[in-house]
Protein backbone atom coordinates (compact mmCIF):
# COMPACT_ATOMS: atom_id res chain seq x y z
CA UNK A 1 -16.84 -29.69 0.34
CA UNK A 2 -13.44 -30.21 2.04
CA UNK A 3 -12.58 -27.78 4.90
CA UNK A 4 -9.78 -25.44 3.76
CA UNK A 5 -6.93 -24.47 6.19
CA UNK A 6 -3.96 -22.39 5.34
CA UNK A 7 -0.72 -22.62 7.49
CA UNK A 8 0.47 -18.67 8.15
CA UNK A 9 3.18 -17.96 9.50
CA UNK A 10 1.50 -14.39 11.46
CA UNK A 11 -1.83 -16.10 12.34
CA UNK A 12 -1.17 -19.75 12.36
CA UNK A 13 -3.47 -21.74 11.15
CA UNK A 14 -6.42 -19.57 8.96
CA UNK A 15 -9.53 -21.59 8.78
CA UNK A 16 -12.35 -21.40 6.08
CA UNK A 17 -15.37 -24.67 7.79
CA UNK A 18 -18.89 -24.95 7.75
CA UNK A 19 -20.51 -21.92 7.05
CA UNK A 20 -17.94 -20.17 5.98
CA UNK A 21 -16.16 -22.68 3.65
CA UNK A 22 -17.72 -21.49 0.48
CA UNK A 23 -15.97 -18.40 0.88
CA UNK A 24 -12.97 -20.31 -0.16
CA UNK A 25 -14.98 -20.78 -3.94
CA UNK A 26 -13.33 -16.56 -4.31
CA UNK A 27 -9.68 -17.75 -3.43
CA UNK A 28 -9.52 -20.17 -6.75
CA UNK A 29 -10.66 -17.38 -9.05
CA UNK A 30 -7.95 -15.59 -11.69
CA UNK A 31 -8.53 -12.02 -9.99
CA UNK A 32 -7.37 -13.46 -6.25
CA UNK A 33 -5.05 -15.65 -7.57
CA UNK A 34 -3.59 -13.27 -9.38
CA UNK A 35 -2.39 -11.28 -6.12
CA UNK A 36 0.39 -14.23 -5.51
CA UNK A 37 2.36 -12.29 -7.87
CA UNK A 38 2.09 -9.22 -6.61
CA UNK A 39 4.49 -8.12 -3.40
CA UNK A 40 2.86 -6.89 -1.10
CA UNK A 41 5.57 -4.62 0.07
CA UNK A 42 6.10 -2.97 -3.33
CA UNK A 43 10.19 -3.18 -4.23
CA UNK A 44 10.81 -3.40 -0.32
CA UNK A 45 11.96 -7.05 -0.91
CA UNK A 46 15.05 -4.99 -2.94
CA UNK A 47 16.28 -3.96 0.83
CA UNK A 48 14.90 -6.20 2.92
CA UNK A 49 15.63 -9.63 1.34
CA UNK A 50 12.45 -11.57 3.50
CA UNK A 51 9.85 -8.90 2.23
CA UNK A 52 8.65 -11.21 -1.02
CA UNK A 53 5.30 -11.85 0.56
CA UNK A 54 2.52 -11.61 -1.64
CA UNK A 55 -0.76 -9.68 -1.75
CA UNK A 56 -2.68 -12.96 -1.70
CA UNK A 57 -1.52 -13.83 1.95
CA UNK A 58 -2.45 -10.37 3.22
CA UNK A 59 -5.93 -10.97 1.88
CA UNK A 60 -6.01 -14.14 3.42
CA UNK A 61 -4.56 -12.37 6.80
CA UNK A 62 -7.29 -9.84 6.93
CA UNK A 63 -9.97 -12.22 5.82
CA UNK A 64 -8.57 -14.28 9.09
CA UNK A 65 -9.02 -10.94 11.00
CA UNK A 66 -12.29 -10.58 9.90
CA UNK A 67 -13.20 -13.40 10.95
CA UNK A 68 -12.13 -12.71 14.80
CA UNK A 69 -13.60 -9.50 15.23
CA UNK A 70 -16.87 -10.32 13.68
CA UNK A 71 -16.95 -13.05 15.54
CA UNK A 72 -15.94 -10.87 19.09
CA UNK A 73 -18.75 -8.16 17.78
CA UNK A 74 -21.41 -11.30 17.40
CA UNK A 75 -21.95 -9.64 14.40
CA UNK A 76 -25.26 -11.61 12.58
CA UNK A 77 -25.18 -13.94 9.73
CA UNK A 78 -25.28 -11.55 6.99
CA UNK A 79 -23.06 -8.33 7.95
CA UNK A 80 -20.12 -10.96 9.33
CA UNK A 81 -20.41 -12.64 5.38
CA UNK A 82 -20.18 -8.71 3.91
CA UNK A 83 -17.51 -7.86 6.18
CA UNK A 84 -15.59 -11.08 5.86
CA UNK A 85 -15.96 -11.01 2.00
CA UNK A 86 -14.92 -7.56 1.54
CA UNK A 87 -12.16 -7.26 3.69
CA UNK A 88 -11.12 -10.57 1.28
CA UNK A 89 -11.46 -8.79 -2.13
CA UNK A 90 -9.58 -5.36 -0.51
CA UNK A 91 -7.18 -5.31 -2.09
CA UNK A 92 -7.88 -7.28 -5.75
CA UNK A 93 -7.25 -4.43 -7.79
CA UNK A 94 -3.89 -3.39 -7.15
CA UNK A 95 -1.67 -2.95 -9.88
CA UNK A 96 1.71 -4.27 -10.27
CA UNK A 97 4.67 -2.69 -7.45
CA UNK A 98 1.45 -1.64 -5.27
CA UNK A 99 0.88 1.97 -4.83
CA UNK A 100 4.14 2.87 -6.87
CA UNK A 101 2.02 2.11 -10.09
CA UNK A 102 -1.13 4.29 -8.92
CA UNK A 103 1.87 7.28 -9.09
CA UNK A 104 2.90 6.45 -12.87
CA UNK A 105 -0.73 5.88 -14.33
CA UNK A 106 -3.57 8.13 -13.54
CA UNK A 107 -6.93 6.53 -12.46
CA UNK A 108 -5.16 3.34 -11.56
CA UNK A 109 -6.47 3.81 -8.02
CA UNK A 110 -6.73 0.06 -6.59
CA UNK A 111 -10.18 0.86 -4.83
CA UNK A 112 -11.50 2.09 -8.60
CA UNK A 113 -9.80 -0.92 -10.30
CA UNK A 114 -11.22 -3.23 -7.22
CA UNK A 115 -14.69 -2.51 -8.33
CA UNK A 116 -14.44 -2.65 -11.69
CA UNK A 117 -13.15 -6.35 -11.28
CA UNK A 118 -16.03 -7.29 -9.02
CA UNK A 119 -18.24 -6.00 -11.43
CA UNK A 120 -16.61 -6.86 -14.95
CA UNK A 121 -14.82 -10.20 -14.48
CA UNK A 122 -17.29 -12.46 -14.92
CA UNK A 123 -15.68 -15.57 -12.99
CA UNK A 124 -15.47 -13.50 -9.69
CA UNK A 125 -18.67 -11.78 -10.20
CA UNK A 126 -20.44 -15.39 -10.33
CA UNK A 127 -18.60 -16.84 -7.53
CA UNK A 128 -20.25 -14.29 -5.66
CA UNK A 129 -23.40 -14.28 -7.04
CA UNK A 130 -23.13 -18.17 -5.65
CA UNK A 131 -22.14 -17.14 -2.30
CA UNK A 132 -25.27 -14.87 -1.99
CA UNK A 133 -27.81 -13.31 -4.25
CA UNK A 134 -26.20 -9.15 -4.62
CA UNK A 135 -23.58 -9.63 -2.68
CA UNK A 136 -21.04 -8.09 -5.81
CA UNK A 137 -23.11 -5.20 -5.31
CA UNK A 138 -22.66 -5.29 -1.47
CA UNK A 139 -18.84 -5.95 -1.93
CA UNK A 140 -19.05 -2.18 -4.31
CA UNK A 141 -20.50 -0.69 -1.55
CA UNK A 142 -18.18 -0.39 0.71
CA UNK A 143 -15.68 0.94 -1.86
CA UNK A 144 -18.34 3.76 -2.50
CA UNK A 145 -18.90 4.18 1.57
CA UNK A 146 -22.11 3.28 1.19
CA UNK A 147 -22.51 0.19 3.01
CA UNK A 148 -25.13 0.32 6.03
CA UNK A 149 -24.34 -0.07 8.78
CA UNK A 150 -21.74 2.11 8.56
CA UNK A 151 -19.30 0.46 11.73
CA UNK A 152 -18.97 -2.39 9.53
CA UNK A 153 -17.84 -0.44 6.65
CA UNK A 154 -15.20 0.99 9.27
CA UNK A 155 -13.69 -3.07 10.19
CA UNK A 156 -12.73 -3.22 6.21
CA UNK A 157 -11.31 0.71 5.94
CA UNK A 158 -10.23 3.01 8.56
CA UNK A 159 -7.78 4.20 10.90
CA UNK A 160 -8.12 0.34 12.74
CA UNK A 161 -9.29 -1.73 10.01
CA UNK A 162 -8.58 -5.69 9.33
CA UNK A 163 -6.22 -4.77 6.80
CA UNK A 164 -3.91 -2.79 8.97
CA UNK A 165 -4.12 -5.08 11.63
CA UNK A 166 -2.68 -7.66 9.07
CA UNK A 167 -0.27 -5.61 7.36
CA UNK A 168 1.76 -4.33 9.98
CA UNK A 169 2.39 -7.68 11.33
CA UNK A 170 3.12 -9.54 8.05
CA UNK A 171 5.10 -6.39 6.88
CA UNK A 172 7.25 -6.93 10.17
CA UNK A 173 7.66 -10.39 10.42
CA UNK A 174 8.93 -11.13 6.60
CA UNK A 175 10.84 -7.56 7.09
CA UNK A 176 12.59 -8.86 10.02
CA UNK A 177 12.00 -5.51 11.39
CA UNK A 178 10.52 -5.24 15.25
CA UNK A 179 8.57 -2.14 15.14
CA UNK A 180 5.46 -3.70 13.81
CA UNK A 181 4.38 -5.70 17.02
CA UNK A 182 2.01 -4.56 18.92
CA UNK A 183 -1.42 -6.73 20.75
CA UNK A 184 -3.50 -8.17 18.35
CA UNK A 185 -5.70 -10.24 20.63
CA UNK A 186 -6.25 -7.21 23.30
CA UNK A 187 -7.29 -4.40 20.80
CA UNK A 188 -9.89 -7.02 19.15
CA UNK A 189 -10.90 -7.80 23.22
CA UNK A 190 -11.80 -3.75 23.56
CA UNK A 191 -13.83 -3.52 20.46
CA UNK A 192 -17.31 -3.12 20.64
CA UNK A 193 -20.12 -1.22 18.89
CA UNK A 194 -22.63 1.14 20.27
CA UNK A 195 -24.58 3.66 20.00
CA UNK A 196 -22.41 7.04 20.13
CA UNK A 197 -24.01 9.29 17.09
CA UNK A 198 -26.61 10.94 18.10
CA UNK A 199 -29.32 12.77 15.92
CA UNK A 200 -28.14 9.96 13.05
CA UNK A 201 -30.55 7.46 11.61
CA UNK A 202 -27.35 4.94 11.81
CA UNK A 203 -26.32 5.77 15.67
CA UNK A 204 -23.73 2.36 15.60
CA UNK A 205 -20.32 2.95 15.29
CA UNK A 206 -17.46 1.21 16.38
CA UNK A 207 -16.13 2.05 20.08
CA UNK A 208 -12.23 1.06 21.80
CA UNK A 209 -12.94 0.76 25.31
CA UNK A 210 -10.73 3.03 27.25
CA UNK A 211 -9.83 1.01 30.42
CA UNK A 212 -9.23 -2.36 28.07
CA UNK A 213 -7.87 -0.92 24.68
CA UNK A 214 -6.32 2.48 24.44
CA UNK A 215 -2.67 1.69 25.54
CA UNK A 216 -2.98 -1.90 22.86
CA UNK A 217 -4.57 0.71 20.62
CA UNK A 218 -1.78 3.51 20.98
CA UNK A 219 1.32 0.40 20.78
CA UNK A 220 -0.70 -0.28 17.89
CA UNK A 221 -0.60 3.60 16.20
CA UNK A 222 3.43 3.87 16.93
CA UNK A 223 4.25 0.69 15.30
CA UNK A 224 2.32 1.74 12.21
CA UNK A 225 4.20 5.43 12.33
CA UNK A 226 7.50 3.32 13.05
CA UNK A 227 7.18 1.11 9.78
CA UNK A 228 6.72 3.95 7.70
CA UNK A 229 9.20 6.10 9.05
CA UNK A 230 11.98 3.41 9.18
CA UNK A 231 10.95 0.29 6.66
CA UNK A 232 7.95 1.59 3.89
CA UNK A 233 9.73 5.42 3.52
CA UNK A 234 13.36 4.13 3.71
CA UNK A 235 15.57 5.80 1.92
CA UNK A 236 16.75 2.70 -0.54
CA UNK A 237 13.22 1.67 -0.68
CA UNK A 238 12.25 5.35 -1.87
CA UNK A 239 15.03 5.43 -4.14
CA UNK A 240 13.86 2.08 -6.17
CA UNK A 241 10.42 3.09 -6.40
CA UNK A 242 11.46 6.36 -7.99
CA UNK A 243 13.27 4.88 -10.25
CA UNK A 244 10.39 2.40 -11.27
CA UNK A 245 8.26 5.68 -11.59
CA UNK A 246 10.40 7.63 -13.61
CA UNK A 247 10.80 4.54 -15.90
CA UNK A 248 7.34 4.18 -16.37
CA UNK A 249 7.17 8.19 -17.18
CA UNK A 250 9.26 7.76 -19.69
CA UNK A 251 7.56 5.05 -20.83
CA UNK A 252 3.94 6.77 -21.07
CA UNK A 253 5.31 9.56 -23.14
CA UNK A 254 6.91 6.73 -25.63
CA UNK A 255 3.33 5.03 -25.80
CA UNK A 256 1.75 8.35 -26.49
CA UNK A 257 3.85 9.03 -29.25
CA UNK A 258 3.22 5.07 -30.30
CA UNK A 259 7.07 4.57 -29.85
CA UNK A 260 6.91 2.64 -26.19
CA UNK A 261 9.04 -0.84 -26.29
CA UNK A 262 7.08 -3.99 -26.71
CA UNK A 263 6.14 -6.70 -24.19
CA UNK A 264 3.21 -4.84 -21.88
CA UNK A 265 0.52 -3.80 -24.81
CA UNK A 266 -2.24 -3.03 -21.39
CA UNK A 267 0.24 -0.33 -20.07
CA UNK A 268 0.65 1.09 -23.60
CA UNK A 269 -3.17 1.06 -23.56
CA UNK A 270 -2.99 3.21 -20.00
CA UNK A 271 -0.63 5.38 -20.88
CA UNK A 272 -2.33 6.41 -23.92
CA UNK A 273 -5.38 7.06 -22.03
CA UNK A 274 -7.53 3.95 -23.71
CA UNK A 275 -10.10 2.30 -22.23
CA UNK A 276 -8.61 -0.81 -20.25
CA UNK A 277 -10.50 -3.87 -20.00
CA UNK A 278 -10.84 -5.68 -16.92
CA UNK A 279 -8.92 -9.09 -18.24
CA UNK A 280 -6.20 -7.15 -19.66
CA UNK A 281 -5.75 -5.15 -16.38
CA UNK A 282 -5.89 -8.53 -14.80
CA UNK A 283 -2.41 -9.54 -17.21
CA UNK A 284 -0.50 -6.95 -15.31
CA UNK A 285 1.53 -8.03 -12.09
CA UNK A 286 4.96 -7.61 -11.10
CA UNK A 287 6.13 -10.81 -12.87
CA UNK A 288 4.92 -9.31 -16.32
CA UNK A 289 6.23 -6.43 -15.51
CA UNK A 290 9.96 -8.04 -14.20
CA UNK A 291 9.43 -9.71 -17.38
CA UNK A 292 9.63 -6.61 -19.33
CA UNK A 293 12.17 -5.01 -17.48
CA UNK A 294 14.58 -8.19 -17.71
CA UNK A 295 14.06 -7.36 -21.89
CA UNK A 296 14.47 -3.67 -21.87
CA UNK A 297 17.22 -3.55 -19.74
CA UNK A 298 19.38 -5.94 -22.15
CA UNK A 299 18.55 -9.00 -19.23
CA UNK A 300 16.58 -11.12 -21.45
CA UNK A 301 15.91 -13.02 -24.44
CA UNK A 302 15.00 -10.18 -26.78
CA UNK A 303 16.21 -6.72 -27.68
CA UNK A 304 16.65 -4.32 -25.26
CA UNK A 305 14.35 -0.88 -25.32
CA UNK A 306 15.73 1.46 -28.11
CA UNK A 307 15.20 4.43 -26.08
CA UNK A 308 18.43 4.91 -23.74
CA UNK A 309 16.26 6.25 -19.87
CA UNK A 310 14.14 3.09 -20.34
CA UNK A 311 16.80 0.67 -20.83
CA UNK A 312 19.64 2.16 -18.24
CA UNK A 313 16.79 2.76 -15.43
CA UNK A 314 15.70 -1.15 -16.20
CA UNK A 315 18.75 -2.26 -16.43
CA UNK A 316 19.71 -0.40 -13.15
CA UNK A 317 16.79 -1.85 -11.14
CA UNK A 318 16.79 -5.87 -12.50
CA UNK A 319 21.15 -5.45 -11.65
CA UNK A 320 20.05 -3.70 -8.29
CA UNK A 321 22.36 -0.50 -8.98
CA UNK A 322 19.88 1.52 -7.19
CA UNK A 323 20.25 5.60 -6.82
CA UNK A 324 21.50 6.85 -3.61
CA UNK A 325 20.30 9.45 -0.76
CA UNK A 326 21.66 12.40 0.48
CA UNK A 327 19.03 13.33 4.18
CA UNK A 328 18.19 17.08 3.55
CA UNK A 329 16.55 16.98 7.00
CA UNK A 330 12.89 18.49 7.60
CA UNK A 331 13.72 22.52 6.58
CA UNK A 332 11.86 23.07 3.12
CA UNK A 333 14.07 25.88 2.27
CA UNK A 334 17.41 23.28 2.44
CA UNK A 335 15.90 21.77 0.06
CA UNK A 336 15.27 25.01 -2.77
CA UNK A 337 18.56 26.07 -1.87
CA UNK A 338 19.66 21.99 -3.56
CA UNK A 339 17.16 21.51 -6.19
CA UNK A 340 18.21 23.60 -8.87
CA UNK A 341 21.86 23.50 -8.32
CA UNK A 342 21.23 19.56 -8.39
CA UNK A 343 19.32 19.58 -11.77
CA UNK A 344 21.75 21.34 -13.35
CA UNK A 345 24.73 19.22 -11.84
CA UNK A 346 22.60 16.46 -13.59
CA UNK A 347 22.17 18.19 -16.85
CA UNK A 348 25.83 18.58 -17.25
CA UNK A 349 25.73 14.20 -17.15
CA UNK A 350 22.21 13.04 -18.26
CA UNK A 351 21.35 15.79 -20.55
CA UNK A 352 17.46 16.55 -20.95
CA UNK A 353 17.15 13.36 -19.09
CA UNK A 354 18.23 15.45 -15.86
CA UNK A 355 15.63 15.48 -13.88
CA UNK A 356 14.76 11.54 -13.79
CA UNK A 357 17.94 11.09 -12.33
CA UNK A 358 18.05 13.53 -9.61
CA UNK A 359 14.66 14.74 -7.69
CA UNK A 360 13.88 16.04 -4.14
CA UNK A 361 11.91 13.46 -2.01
CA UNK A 362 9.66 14.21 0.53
CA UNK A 363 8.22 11.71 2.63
CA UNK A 364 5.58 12.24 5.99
CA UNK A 365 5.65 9.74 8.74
CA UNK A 366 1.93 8.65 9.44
CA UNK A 367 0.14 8.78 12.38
CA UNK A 368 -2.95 9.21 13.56
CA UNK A 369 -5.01 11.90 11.08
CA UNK A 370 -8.28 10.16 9.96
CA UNK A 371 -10.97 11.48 7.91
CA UNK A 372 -14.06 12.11 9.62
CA UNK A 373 -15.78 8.82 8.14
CA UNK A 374 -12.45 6.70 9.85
CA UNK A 375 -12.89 8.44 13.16
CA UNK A 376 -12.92 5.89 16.42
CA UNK A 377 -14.59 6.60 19.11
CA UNK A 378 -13.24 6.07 23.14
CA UNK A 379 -16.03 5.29 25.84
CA UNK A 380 -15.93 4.98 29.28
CA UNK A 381 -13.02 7.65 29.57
CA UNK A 382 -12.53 8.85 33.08
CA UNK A 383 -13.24 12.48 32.38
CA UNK A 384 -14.41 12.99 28.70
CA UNK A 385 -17.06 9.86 29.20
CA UNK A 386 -17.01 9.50 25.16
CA UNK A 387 -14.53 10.90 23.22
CA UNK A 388 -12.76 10.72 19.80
CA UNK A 389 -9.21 8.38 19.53
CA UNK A 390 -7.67 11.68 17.96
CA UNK A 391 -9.22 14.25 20.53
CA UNK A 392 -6.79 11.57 23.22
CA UNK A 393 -4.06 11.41 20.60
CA UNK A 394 -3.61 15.33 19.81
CA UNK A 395 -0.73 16.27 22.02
CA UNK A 396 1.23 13.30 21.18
CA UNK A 397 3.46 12.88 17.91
CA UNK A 398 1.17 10.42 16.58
CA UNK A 399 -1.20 13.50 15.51
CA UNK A 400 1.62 15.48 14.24
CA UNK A 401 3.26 13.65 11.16
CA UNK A 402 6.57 14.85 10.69
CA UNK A 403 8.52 14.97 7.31
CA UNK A 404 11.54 13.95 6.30
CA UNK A 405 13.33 15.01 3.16
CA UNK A 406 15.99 13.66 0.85
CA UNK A 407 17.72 14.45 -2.14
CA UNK A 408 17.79 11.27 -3.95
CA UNK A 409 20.26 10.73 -6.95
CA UNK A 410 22.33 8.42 -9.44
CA UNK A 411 25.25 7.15 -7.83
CA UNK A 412 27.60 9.10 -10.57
CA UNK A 413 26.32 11.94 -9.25
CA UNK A 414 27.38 11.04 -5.66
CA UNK A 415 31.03 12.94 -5.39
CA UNK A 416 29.88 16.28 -7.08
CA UNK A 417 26.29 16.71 -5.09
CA UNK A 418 28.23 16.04 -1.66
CA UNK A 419 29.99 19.52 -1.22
CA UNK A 420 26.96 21.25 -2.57
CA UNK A 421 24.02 19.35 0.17
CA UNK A 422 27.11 20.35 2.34
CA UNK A 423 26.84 23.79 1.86
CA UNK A 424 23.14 23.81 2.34
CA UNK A 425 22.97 22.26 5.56
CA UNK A 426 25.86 24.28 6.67
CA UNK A 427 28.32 21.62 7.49
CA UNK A 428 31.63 20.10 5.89
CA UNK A 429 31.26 17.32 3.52
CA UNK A 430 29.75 14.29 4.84
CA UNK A 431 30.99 10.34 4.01
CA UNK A 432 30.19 8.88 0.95
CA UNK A 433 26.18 7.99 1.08
């Protein structure tokens, strides 16, 4: 077989040779190809015109990660495939619009949808049957956080997993936006794995080096709680995806009543609370679904959606008349002293349809909180010897995730919601948002 190489524009050149050439066998199937159309950024690309990267070059970024750090950990033959192959398949079942469509359709959790794939479609199940006997099975495992041993279930999902360390520097370089950088090549120099959990029959786990990594490690945490706080929780980027979900609300309790507008029969089929399979999950993207929107909205070839919230809120986001922001600050009771007197600004315009065009947003900026599975650990600290990453991190912001909120509205709503967030905040009128 040919040696595959892929020209990124994050990694440079991504490799797949010798031993680990068939790997590239998973890239041609439907369920990975199907993650070229699929942003990887969700409806970012609406605000930030270079975001329009797919979910297929992240995969093939992490799988490139992968392949560094189990190559730094001398990792042997077997764990480096698992690792390598399931930090690959990560991210196969994500619906269309990324996480905005887990919001809209219960149980469409990616990681649930992920394993179903590897398990149901049969062309991906036998590609990895061919790659080595079980290794589906394997791939389920670490969804399940089952996989032994357990440090290498940490390089595909934790607080400093191959994903993140792909994501924030794709998500930076094709947002244009320079929080995201941070040193690659010196956190993957300070990992290592030893033996830190004691009284455990699996006493691995993966360690940062304190003297080598922690400062990489920590530039690393703020440009993670910097993209989310300035480019994935923006306010315009909120705004669309609420939009998207309040469509799609209205559009689940259409398909319940068997009244939902045509073109995307496997989201009638979630909506309605069917059983979904796997190759009509697999029809769903966000060209299907741009597809449909183009048509309800009056954008396409056939007849726009009967009901009036589906086809103005399409229509709205394929025409890019997105809702606007008014920042409520972080003081929970601004915001009760706005919500009602919103809604029923909004009633007065949109009728029952009030509250999908007027809401209360609340967004947290991440940082460091991991579950105790995602825990790092620190060695060779100059007092503590061995410590946790977030026993270091506790007295710095990165361990205390602050909120922002936002009330979050139609633009006709603009001119009579200014004097009353005014009021609320205690200050005159502020320009036009």
């Amino acid at each position: 077989m040919r040696d595959r190489v892929f020209r990124d524009p994050v990694h440079g050149l991504i490799e797949l040779r010798g031993e680990e050439r068939p790997i590239a066998e998973l890239l041609e199937t439907r369920a990975l190809q199907r993650l070229r159309r699929i942003h990887q950024m969700g409806l970012a690309w609406l605000v930030y015109p270079g975001a329009e990267h797919s979910r297929f070059s992240h995969a093939l970024g992490a799988l490139h990660v992968a392949q560094r750090v189990t190559r730094q950990l001398k990792l042997d033959g077997k764990v480096a495939l698992d690792v390598k192959v399931a930090a690959l398949l990560h991210d196969v079942g994500h619906g269309p619009f990324s996480h905005a469509w887990e919001h809209v359709f219960p149980g469409c959790d990616h990681e649930r949808w992920g394993e179903r794939i590897v398990a149901e479609d049969a062309e991906l199940a036998a590609a990895l049957e061919a790659l080595a006997p079980g290794l589906a099975a394997t791939v389920r495992s670490f969804w399940h956080k089952q996989y032994r041993p357990a440090f290498a279930r940490k390089l595909v999902s934790s607080q400093l997993d191959v994903d993140r360390l792909d994501y924030l520097l794709r998500d930076g370089h094709f947002s244009g936006a320079g929080y995201a950088t941070y040193d690659l090549d010196w956190i993957l120099h300070a990992l290592a794995v030893e033996d830190v959990r004691t009284g455990d029959d699996d006493p691995r786990d993966l360690v940062i080096d304190y003297r080598r990594g922690t400062y990489a490690v920590e530039q690393y945490l703020f440009a993670r709680s910097y993209m989310y706080a300035q480019v994935y929780h923006h306010k315009t980027v909120r705004a669309a995806e609420w939009m998207l979900v309040k469509l799609f609300e209205r559009y689940t309790e259409l398909a319940r009543a068997g009244a939902e507008p045509p073109g995307l029969a496997a989201a009638a089929a979630l909506a309605r609370g069917e059983t979904l399979a796997v190759e009509g999950y697999l029809r769903l993207h966000d060209v299907s679904v741009l597809h449909a929107l183009d048509t309800w909205g009056g954008r396409g070839e056939g007849p726009a959606a009967d009901d009036p919230v589906v086809r103005d809120l399409a229509a709205r986001l394929v025409d890019r008349r997105l809702f606007k922001t008014f920042d409520l600050g972080d003081d929970p009771q601004v915001a009760e002293r706005v919500a009602e007197p919103a809604a029923a600004l909004a009633a007065r315009r949109f009728g029952a349809a009030a509250r999908t065009y007027v809401t209360v947003d609340t967004t947290r900026q991440i940082g460091y909180v991991p579950r105790a599975d995602e825990e790092l650990h620190v060695v060779g600290h100059p007092r503590h010897g061995t410590v946790t990453l977030g026993r270091l991190l506790e007295d710095m912001p990165l361990g205390q995730p602050t909120a922002t909120v936002r009330l979050v509205c139609a633009p006709e709503l603009v001119d009579e919601l200014r004097p009353l967030v005014a009021a609320a905040l205690g200050r005159a009128p502020a320009r036009r948002p």
